[in-house]
C-alpha atoms as a PDB file:
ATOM      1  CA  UNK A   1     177.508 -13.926-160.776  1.00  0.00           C
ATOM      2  CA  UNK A   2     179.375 -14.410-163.998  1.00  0.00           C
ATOM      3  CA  UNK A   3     179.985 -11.147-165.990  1.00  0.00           C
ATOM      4  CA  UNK A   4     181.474 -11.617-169.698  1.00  0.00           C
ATOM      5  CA  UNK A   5     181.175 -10.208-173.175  1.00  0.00           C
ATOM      6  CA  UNK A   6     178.436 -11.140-175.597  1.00  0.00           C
ATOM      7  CA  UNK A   7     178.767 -14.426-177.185  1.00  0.00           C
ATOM      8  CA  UNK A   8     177.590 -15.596-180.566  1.00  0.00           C
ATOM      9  CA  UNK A   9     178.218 -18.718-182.975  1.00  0.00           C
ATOM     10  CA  UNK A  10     181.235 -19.857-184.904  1.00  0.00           C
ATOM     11  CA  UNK A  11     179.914 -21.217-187.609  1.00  0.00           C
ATOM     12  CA  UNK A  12     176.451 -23.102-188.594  1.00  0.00           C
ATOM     13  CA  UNK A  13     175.346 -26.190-187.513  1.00  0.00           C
ATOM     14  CA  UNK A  14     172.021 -28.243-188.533  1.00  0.00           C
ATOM     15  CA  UNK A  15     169.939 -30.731-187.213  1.00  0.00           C
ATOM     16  CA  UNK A  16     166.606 -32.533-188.656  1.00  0.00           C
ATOM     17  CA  UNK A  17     163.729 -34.212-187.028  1.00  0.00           C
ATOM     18  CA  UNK A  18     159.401 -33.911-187.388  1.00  0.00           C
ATOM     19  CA  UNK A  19     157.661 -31.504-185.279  1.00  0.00           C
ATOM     20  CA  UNK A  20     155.922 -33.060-182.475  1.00  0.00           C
ATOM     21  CA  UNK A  21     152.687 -31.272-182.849  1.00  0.00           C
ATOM     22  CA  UNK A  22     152.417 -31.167-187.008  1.00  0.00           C
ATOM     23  CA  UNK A  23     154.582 -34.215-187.665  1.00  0.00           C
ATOM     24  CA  UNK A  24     155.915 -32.914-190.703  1.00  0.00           C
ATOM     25  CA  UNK A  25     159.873 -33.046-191.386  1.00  0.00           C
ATOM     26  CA  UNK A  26     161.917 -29.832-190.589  1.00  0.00           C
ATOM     27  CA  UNK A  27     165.341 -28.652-190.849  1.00  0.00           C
ATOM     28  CA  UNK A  28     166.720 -26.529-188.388  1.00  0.00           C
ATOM     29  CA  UNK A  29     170.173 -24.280-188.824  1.00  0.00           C
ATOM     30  CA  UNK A  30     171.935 -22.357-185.953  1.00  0.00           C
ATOM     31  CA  UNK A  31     174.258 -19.715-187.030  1.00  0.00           C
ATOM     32  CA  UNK A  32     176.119 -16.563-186.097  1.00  0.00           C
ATOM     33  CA  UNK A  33     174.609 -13.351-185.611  1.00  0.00           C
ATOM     34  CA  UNK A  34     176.124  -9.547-184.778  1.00  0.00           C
ATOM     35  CA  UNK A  35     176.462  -8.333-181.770  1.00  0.00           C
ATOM     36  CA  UNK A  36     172.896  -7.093-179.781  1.00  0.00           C
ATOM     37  CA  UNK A  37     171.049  -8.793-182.216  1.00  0.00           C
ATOM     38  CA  UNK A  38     169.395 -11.556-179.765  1.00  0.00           C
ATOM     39  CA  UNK A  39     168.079 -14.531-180.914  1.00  0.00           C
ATOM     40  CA  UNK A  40     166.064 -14.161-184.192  1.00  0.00           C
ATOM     41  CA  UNK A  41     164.083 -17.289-185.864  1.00  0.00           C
ATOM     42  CA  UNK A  42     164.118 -17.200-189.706  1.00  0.00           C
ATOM     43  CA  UNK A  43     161.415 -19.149-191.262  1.00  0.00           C
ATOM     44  CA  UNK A  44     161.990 -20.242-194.719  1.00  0.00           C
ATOM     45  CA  UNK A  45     160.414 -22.389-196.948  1.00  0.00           C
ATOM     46  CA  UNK A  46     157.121 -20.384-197.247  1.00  0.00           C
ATOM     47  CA  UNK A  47     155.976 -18.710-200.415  1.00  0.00           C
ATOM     48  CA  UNK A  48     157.576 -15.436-201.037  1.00  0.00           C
ATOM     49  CA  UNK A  49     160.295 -14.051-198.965  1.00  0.00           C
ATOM     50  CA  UNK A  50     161.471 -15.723-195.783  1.00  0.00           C
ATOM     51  CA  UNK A  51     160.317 -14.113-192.337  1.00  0.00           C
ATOM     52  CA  UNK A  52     162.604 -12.693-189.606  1.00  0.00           C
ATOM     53  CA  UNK A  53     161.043 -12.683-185.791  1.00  0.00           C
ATOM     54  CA  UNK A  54     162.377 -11.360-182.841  1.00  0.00           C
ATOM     55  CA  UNK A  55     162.721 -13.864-179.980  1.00  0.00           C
ATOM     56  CA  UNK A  56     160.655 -12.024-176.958  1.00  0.00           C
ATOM     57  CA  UNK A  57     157.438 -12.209-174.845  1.00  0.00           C
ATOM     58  CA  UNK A  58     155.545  -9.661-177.244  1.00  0.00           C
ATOM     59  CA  UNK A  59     156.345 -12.037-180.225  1.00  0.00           C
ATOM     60  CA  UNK A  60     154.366 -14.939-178.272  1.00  0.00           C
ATOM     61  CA  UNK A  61     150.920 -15.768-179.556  1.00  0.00           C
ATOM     62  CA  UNK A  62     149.975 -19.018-177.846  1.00  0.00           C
ATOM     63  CA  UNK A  63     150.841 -21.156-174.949  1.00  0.00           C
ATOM     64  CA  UNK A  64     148.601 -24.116-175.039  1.00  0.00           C
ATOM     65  CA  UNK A  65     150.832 -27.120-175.732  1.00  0.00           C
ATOM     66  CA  UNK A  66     153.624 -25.144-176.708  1.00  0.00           C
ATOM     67  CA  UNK A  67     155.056 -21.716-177.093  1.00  0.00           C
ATOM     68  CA  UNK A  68     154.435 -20.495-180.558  1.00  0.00           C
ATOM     69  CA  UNK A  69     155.733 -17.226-181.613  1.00  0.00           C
ATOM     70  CA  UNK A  70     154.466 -15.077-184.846  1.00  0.00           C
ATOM     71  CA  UNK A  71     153.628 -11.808-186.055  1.00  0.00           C
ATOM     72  CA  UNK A  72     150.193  -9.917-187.553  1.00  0.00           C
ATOM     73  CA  UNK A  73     149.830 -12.428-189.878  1.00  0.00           C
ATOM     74  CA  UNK A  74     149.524 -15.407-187.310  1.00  0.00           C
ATOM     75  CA  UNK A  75     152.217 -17.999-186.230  1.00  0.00           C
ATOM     76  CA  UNK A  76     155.525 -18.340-187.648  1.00  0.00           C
ATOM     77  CA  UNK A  77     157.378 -20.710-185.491  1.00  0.00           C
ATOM     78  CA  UNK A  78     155.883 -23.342-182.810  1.00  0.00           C
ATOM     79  CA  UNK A  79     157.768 -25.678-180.078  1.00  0.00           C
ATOM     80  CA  UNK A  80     160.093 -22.572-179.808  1.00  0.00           C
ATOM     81  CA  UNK A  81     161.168 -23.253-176.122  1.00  0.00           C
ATOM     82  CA  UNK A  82     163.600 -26.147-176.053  1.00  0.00           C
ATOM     83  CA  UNK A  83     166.088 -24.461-178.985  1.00  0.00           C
ATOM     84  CA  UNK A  84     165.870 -21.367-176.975  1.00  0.00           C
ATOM     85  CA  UNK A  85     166.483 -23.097-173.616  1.00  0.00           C
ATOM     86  CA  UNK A  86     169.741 -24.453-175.168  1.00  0.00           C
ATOM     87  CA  UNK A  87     171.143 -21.102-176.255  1.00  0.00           C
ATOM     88  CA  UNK A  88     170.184 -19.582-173.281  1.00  0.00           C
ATOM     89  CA  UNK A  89     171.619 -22.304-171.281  1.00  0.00           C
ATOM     90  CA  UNK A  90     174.769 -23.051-172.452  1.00  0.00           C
ATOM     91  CA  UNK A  91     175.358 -19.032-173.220  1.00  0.00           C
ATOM     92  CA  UNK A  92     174.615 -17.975-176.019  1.00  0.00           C
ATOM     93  CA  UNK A  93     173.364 -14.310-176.306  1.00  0.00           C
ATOM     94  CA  UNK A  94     173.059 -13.959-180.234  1.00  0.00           C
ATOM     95  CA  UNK A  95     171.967 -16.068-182.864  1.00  0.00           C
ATOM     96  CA  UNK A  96     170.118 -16.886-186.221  1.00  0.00           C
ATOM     97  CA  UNK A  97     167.614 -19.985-185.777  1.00  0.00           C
ATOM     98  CA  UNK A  98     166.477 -20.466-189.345  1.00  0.00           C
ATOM     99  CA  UNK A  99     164.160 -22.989-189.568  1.00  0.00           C
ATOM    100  CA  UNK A 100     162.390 -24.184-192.970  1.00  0.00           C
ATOM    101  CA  UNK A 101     158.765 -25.694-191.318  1.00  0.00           C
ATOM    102  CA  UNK A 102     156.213 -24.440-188.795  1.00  0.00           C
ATOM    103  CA  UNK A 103     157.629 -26.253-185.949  1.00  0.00           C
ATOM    104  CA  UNK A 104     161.353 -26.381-184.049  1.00  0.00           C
ATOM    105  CA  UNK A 105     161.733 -30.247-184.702  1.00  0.00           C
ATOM    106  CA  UNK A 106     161.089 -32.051-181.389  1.00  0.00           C
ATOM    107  CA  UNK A 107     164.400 -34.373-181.875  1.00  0.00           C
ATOM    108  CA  UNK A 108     164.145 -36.669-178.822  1.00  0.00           C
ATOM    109  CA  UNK A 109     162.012 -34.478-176.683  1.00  0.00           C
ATOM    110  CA  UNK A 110     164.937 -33.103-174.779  1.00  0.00           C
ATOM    111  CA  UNK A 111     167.405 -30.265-175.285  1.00  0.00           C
ATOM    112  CA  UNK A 112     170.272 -32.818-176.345  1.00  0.00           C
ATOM    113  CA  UNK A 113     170.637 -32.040-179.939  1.00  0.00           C
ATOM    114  CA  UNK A 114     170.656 -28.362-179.899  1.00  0.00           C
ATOM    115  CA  UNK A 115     173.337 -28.862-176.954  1.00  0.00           C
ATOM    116  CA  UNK A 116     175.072 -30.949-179.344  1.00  0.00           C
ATOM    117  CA  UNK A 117     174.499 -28.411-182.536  1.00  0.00           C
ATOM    118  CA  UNK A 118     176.118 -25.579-179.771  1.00  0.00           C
ATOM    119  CA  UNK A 119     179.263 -27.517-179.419  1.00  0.00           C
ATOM    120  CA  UNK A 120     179.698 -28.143-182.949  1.00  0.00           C
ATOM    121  CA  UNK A 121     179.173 -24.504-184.091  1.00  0.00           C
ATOM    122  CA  UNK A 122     180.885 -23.378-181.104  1.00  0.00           C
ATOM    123  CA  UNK A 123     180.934 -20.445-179.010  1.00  0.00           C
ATOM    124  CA  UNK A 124     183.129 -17.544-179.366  1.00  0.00           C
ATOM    125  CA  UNK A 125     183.238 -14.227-177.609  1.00  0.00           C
ATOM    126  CA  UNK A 126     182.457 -10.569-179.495  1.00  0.00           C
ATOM    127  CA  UNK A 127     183.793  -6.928-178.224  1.00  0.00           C
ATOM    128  CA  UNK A 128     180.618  -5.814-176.476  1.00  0.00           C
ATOM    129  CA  UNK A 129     179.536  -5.936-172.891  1.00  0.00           C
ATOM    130  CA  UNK A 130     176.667  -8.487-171.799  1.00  0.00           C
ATOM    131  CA  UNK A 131     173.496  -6.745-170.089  1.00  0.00           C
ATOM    132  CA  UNK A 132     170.953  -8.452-167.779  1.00  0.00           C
ATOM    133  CA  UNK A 133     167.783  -7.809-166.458  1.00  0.00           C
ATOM    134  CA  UNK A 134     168.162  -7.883-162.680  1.00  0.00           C
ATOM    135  CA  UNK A 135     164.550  -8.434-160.507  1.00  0.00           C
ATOM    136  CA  UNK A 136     164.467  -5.695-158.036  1.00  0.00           C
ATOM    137  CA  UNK A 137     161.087  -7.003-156.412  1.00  0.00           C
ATOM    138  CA  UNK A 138     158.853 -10.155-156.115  1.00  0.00           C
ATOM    139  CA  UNK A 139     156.136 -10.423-159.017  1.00  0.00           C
ATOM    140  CA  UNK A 140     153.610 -12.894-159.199  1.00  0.00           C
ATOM    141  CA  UNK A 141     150.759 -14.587-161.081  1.00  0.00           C
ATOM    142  CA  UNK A 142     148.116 -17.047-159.818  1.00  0.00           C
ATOM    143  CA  UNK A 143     146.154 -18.915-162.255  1.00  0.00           C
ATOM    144  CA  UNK A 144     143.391 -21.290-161.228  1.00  0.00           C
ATOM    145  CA  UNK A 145     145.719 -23.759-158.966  1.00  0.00           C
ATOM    146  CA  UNK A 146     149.019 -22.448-160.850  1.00  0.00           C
ATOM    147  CA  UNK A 147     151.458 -19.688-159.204  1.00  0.00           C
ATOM    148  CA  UNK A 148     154.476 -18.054-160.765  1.00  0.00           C
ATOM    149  CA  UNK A 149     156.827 -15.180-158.964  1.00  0.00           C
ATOM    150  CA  UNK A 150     159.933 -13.545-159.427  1.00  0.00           C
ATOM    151  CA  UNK A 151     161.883 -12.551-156.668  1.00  0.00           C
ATOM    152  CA  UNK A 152     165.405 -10.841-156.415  1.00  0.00           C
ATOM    153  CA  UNK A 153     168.364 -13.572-156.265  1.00  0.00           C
ATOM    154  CA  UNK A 154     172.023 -12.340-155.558  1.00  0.00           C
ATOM    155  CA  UNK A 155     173.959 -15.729-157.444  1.00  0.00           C
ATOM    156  CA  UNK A 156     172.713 -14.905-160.792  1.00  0.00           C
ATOM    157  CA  UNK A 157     169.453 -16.814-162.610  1.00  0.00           C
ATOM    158  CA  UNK A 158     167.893 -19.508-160.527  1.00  0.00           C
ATOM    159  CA  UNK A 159     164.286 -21.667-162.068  1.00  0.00           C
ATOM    160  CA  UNK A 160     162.739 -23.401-159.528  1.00  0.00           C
ATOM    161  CA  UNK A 161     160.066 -25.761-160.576  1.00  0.00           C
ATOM    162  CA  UNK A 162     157.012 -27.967-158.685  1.00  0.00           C
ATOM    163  CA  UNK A 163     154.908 -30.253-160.068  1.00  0.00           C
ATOM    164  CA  UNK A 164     151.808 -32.150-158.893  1.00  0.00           C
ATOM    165  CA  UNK A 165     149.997 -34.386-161.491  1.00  0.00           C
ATOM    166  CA  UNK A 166     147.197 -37.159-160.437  1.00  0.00           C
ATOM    167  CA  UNK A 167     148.956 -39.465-162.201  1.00  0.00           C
ATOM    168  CA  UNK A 168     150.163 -41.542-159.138  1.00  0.00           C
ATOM    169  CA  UNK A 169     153.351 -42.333-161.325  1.00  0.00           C
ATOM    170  CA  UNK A 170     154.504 -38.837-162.110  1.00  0.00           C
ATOM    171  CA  UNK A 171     153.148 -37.452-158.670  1.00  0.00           C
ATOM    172  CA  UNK A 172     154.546 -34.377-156.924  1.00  0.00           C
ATOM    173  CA  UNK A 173     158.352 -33.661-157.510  1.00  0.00           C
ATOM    174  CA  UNK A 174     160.641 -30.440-157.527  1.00  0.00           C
ATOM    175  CA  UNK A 175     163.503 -29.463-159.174  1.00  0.00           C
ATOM    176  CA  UNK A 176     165.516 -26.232-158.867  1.00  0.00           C
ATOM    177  CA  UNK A 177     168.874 -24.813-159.754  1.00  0.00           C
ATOM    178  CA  UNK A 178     171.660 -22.399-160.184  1.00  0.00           C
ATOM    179  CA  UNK A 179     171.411 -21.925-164.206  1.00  0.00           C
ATOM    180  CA  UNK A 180     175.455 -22.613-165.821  1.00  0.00           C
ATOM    181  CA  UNK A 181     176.048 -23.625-168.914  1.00  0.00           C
ATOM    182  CA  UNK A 182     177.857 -26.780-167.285  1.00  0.00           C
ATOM    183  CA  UNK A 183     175.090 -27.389-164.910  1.00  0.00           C
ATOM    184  CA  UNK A 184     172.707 -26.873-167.921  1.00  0.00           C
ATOM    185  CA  UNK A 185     173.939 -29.643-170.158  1.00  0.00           C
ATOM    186  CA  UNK A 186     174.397 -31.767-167.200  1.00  0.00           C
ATOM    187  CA  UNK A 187     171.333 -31.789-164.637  1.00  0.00           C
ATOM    188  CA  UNK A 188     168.472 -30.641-167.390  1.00  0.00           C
ATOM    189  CA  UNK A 189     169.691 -30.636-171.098  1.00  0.00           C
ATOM    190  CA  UNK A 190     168.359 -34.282-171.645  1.00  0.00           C
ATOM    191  CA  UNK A 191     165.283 -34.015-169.739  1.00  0.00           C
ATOM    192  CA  UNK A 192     162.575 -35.243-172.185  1.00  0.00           C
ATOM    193  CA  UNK A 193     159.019 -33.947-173.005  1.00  0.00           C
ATOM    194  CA  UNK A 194     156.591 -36.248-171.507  1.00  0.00           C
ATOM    195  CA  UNK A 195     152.662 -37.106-171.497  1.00  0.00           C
ATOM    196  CA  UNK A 196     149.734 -39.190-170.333  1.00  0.00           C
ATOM    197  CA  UNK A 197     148.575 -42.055-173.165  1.00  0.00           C
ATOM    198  CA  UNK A 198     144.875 -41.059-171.834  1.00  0.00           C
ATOM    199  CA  UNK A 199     145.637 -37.844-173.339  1.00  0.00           C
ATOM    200  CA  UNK A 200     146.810 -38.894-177.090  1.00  0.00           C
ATOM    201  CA  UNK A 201     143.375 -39.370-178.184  1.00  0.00           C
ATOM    202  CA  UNK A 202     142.158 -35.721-176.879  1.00  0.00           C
ATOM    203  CA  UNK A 203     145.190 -34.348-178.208  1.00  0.00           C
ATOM    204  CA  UNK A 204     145.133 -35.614-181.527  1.00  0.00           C
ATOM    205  CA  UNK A 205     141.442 -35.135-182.640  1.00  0.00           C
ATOM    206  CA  UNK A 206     142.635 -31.039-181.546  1.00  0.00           C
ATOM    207  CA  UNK A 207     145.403 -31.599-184.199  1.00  0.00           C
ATOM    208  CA  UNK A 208     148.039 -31.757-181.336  1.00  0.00           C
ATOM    209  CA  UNK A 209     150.616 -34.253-181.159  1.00  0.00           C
ATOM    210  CA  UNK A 210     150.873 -35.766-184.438  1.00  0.00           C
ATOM    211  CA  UNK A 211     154.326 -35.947-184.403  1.00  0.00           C
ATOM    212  CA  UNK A 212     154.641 -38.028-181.224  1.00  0.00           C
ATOM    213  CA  UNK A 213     155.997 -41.030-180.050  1.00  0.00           C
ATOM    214  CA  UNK A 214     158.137 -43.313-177.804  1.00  0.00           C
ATOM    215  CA  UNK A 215     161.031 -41.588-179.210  1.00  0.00           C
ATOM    216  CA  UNK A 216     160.916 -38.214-178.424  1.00  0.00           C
ATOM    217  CA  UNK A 217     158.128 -38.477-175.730  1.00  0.00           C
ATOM    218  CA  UNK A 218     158.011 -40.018-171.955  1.00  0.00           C
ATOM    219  CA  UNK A 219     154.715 -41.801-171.805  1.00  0.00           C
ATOM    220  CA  UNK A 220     153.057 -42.910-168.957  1.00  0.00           C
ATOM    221  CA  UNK A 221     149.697 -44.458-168.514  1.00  0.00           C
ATOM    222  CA  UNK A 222     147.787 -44.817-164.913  1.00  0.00           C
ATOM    223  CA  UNK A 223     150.011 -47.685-163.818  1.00  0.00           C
ATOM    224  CA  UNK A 224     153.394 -47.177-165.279  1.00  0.00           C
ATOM    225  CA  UNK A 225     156.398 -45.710-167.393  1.00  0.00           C
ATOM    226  CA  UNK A 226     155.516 -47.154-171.188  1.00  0.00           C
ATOM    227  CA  UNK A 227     159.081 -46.625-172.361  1.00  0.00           C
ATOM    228  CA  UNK A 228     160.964 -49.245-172.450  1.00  0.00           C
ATOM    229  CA  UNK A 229     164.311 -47.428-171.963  1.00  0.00           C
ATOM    230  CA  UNK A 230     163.189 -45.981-168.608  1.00  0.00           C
ATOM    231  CA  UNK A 231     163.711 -42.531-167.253  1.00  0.00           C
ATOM    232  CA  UNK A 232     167.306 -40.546-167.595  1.00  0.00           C
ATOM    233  CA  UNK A 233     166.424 -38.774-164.179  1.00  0.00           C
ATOM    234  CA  UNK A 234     163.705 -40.349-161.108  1.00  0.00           C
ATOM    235  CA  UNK A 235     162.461 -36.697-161.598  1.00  0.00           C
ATOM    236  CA  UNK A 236     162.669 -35.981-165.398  1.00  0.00           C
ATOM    237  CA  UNK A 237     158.780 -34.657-165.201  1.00  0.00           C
ATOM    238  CA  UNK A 238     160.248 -31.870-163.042  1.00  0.00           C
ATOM    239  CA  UNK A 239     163.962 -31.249-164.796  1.00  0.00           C
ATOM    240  CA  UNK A 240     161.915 -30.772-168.208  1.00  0.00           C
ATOM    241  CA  UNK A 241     159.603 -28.221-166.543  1.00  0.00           C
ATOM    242  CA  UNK A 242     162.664 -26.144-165.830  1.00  0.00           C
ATOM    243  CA  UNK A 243     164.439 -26.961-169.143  1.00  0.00           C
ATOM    244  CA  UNK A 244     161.068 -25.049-170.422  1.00  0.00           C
ATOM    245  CA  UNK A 245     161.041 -22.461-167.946  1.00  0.00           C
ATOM    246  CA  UNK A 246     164.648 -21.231-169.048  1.00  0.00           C
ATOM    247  CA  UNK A 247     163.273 -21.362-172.939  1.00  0.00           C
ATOM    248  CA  UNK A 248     160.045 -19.344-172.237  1.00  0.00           C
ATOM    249  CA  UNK A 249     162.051 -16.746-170.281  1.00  0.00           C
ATOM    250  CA  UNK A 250     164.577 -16.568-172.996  1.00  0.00           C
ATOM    251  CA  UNK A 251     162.078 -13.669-174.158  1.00  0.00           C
ATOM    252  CA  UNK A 252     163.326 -11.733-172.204  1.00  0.00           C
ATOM    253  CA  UNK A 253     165.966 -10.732-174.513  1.00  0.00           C
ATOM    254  CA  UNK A 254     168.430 -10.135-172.068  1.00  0.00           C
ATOM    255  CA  UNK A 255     169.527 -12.777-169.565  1.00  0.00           C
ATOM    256  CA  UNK A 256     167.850 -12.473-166.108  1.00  0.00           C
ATOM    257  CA  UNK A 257     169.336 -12.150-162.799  1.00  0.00           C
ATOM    258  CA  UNK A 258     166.948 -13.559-160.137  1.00  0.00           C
ATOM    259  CA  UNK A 259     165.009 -16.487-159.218  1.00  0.00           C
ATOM    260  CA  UNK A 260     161.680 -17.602-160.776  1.00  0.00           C
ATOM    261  CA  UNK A 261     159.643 -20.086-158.868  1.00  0.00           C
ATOM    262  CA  UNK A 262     156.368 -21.964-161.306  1.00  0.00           C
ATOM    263  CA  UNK A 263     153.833 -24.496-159.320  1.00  0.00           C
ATOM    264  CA  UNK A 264     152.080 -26.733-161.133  1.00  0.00           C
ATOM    265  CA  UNK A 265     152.493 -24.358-164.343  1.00  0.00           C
ATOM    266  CA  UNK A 266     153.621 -24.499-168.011  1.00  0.00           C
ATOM    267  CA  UNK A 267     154.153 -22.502-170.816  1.00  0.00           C
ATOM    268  CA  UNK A 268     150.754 -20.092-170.133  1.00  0.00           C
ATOM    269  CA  UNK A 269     152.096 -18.861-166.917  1.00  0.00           C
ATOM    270  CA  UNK A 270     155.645 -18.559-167.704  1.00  0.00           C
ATOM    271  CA  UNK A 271     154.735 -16.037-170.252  1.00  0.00           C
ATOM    272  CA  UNK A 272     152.180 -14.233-168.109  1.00  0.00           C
ATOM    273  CA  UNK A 273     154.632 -13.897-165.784  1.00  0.00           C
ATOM    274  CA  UNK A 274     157.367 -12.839-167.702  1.00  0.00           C
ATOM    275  CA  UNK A 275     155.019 -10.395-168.929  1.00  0.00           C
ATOM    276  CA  UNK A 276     153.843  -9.244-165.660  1.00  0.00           C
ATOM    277  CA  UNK A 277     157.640  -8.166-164.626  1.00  0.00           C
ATOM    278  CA  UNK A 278     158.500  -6.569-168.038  1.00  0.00           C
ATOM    279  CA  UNK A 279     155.251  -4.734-167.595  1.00  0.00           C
ATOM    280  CA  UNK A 280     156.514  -3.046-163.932  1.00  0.00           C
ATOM    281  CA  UNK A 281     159.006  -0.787-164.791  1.00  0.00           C
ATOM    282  CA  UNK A 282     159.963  -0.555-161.010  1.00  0.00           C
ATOM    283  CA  UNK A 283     160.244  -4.751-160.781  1.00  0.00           C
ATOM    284  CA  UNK A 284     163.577  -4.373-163.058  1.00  0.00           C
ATOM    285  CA  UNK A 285     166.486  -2.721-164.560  1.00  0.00           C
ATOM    286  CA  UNK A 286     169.152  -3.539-166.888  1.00  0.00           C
ATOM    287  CA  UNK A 287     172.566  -3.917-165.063  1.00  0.00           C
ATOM    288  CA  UNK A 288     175.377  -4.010-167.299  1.00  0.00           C
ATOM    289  CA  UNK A 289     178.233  -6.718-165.966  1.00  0.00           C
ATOM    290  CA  UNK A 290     181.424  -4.971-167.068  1.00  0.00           C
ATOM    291  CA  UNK A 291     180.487  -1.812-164.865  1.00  0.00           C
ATOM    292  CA  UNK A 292     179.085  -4.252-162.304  1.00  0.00           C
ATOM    293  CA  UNK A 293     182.752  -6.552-162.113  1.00  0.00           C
ATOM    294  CA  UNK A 294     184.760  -3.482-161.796  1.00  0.00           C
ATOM    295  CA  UNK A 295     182.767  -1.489-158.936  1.00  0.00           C
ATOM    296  CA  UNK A 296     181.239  -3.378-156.131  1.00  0.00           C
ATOM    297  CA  UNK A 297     177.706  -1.251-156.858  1.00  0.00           C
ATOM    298  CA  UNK A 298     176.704  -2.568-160.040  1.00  0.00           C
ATOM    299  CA  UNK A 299     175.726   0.759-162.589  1.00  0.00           C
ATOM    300  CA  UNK A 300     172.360   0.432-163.710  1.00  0.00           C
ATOM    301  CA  UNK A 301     169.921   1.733-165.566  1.00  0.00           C
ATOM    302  CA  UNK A 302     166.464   1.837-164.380  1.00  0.00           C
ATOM    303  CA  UNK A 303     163.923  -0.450-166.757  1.00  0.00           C
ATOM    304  CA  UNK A 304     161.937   2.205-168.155  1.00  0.00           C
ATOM    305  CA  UNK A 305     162.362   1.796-172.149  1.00  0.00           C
ATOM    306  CA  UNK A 306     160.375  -1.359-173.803  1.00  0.00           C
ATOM    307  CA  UNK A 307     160.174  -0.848-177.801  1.00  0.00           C
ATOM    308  CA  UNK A 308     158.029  -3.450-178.896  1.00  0.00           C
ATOM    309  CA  UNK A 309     158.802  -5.830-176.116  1.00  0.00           C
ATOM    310  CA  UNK A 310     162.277  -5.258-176.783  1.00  0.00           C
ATOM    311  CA  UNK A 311     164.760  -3.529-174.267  1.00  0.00           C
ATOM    312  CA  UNK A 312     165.200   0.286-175.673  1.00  0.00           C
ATOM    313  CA  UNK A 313     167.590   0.752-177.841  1.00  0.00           C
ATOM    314  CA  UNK A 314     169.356   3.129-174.968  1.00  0.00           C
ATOM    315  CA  UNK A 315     169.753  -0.316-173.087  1.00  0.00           C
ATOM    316  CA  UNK A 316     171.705  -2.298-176.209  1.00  0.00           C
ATOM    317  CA  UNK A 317     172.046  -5.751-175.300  1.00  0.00           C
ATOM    318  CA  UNK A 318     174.792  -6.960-174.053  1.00  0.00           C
ATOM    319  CA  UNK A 319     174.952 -10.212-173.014  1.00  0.00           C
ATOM    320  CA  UNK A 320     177.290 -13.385-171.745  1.00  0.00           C
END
């Protein structure tokens, strides 16, 4: 287990692309924010005054193809989950996400350019202890033929992922790992988004997918892989499915320390999940790492303050 200071951005750092589900062009910007602030999405570019939202499960308000967050008057910011996955993955506890669209651009389906974005803002360290939210018992969710749980894990933050499509070419595969920010950019930062070409049709006349194609999207159709490039992993179906997992459970707010296991699930029952635990205020508490490095009993606080899907602001977070 890795206990540090907060982190935040150096400086800004900007990359373009079309939103895979609108299609329309969008600018994102990753910049610097104060310490406990989280991760906060700016949308600009709308009529008016530009909108601030909070990064966490209460924020969410759909799941379908994507996870969309928003506010009372409906949704701000779609596709939210791979830009998160890349903060939270490479270690980042605060920053400013502005982006000037409706959609995080899709870039090539993968985590890669937001990695890349990281490294050229860079990462630097601020004067306030990180915080996590440490599982203290197993909570579940079945859906239909889906299961999630979180269980208590003593090596930090684990995602464990299966899959089990019909598709005889995707099939059943697993994937599961120690989350690092090394291991991050190296075993599931480029795993791409991916789909079935039966689907396009469905998804398009729903106003889904309009910003798809061969370049940010691993297509398969009943026989075989339709990109020409091939796969970057045999089991890049599964390595994305945990690349989403560690963006959906970015809303936390605080990093978690435990293991979360999904079967055949997706954004729906990440969040339900996520928002079973943060609902059980005897499933976690907030362990803060500096008191937990020095004494071989971590000091805790009991999870028992939520503002607004937030962690109370008795708990500040503090991150690494």
């Amino acid at each position: 287990m890795k206990f540090s200071r907060q982190t935040t951005l150096r400086a800004q750092a900007t990359v373009a692309g079309v939103g895979v589900h609108s299609g329309l062009p969008v600018t994102l910007t990753l910049g610097p924010a104060p310490v406990d602030a989280g991760l906060i999405f700016v949308r600009t570019g709308l009529e008016g005054s530009d909108r601030e939202i909070q990064a966490t499960a209460d924020q969410v308000v759909a799941t379908d193809f994507a996870t969309v967050l928003g506010d009372r008057t409906g949704p701000l910011i779609s596709t939210a989950e791979h830009v998160l996955a890349a903060l939270r993955g490479m270690g980042v506890d605060n920053a400013i996400i502005e982006v000037d669209g409706p959609e995080v651009p899709i870039m090539d389906g993968s985590a890669a350019a937001f990695i890349a974005a990281i490294d050229q803002a860079g990462i630097m360290t601020q004067p306030a202890q990180r915080r996590f939210i440490q599982v203290l018992k197993p909570v579940s969710v079945r859906m239909g033929d889906s299961f999630g749980e979180f269980r208590p894990y003593a090596n930090g933050f684990r995602a464990e992922v299966e899959i089990d499509f019909t598709n005889p070419v995707i099939g059943q595969q697993s994937y599961g790992f120690d989350v690092s920010p090394e291991r991050f950019r190296r075993e599931v930062g480029r795993a791409r988004t991916f789909g079935l070409m039966g689907d396009v049709a469905k998804l398009w006349s729903a106003g889904y997918a309009l910003g798809a194609s061969f370049e940010n999207t691993v297509v398969f159709d009943d026989e075989r892989l339709l990109n020409t490039e091939g796969l970057r992993y045999a089991d890049e179906c599964a390595r994305h499915k945990v690349l989403d997992v560690i963006g959906d459970l970015a809303l936390a707010g605080l990093p978690l320390l435990g293991a979360y296991r999904s079967v055949r699930g997706g954004h729906k029952l990440n969040h339900a999940v996520l928002t079973a635990l943060l609902a059980d205020r005897t499933a976690w508490r907030v362990v803060e790492g500096e008191a937990a490095r020095r004494t071989s009993r971590p000091v805790v606080e009991v999870g028992s303050g939520i503002v607004g899907g937030r962690i109370a602001a008795a708990y500040g977070p503090d991150v690494s």
